[in-house]
Protein backbone atom coordinates (compact mmCIF):
# COMPACT_ATOMS: atom_id res chain seq x y z
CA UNK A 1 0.00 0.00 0.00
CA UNK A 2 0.95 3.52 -0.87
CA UNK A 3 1.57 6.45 1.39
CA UNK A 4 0.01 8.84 -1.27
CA UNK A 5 -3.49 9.72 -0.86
CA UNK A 6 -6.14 8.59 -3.21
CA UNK A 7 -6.39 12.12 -4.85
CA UNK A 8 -2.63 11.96 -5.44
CA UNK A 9 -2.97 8.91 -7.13
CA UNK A 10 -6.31 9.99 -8.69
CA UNK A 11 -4.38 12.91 -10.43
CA UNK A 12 -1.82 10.84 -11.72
CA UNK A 13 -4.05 8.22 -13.14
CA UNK A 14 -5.74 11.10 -15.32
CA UNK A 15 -2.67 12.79 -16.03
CA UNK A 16 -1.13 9.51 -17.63
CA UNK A 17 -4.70 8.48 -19.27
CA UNK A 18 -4.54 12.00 -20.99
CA UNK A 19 -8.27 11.95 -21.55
CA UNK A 20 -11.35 12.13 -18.91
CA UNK A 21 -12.54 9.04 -17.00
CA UNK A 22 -15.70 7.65 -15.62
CA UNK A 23 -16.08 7.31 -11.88
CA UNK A 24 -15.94 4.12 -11.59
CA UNK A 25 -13.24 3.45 -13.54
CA UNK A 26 -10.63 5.79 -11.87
CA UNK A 27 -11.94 4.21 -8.65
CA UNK A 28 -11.10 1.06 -9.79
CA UNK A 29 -7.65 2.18 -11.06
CA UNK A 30 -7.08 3.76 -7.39
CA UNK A 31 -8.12 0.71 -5.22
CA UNK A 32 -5.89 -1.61 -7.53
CA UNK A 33 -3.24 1.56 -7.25
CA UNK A 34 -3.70 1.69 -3.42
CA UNK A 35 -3.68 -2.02 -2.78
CA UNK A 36 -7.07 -1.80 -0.72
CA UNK A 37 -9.09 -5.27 -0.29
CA UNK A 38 -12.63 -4.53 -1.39
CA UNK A 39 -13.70 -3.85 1.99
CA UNK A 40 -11.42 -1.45 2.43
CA UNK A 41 -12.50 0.00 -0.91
CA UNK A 42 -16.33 0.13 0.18
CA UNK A 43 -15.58 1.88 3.27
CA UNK A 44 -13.25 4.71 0.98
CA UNK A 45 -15.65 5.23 -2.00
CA UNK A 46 -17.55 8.16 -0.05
CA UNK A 47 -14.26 9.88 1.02
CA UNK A 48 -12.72 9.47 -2.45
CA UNK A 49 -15.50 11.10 -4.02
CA UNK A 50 -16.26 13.82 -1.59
CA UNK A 51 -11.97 14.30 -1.80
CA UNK A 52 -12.32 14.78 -5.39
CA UNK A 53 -15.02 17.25 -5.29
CA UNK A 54 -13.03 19.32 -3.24
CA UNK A 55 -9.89 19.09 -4.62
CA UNK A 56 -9.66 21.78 -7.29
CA UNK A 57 -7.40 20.20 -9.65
CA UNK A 58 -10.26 18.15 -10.60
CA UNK A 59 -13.37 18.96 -12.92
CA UNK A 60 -16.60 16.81 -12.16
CA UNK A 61 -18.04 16.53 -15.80
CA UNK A 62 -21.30 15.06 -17.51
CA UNK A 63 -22.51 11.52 -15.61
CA UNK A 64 -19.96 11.37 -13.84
CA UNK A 65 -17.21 11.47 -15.83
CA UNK A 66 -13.65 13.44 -14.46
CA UNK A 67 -10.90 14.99 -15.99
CA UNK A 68 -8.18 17.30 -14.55
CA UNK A 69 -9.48 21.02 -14.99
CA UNK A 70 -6.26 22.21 -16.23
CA UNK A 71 -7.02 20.02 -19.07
CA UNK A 72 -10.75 21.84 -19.19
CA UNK A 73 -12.05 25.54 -20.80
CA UNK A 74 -13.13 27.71 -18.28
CA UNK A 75 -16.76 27.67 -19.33
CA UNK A 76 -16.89 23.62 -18.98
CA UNK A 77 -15.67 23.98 -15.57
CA UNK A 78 -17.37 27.66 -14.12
CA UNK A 79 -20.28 27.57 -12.22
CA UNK A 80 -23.02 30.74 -13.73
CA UNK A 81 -24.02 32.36 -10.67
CA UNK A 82 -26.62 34.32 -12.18
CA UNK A 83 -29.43 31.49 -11.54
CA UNK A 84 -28.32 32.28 -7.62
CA UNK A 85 -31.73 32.99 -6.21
CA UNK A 86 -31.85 36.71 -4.45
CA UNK A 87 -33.35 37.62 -0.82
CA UNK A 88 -36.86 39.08 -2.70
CA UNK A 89 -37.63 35.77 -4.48
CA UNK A 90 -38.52 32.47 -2.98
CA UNK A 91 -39.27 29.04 -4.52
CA UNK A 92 -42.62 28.11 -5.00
CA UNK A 93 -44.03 24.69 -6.04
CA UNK A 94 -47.14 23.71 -7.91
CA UNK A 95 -47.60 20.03 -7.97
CA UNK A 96 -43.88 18.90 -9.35
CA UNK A 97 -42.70 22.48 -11.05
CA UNK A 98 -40.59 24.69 -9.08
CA UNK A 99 -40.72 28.09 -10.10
CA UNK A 100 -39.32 31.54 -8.41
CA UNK A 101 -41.99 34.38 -7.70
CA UNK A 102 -40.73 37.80 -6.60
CA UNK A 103 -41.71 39.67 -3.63
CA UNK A 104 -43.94 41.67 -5.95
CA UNK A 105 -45.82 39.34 -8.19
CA UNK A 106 -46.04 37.56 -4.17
CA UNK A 107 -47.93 40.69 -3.48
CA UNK A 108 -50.33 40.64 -6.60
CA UNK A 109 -51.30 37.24 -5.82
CA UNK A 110 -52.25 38.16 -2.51
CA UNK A 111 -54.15 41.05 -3.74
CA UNK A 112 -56.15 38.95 -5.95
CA UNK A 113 -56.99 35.94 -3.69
CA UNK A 114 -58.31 38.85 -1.14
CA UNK A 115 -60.59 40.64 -4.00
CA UNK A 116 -61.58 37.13 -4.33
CA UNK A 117 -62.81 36.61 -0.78
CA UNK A 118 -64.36 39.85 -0.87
């Protein structure tokens, strides 16, 4: 077994692949890399992904595929903060669609169920 941590390894498997890799593939490589026994290897999966989420020299991609952002164009790898929902909205949800409504069109709604009443 290897003193390395599974990232470490992780970023070398992708580095000497030179192309992106499914999940469970690079796990695979790792466990066979790390020598773990396959309980050993169900007990890591969860801290091997969670590690590779966090570690920024790796770019989660389409289902679940990874690749090393370096090797990625900023736009494949940003995250558009513009959707980021502001104070004055909340979510709503009708049946199974979740939709935002502002403070204001809140307000119109309330308006019209009280006209309603009246």
């Amino acid at each position: 077994m290897t003193s390395r941590s599974m990232c470490d390894v992780a970023f070398d498997l992708l580095a000497n692949q030179k192309k992106e890799m499914p999940f469970s593939t690079l796990w695979e490589q790792v466990v066979k890399a790390m020598g773990f026994t396959s309980n050993q290897a169900e007990n890591k999966i969860a801290q091997f992904y969670s590690a590779l989420l966090l570690d920024a020299r790796f770019a989660p991609l389409a289902e679940n595929v990874w690749d090393l952002r370096s090797r990625r164009k900023f736009n494949e790898t940003h995250v558009d903060t513009s959707a980021i929902i502001l104070e004055d909205e909340y979510v709503g949800n009708d049946d199974d669609n979740i939709y935002l409504v502002t403070e204001d069109e809140k307000a119109e709604e309330k308006a019209e169920d009280d006209s309603e009443t009246d």
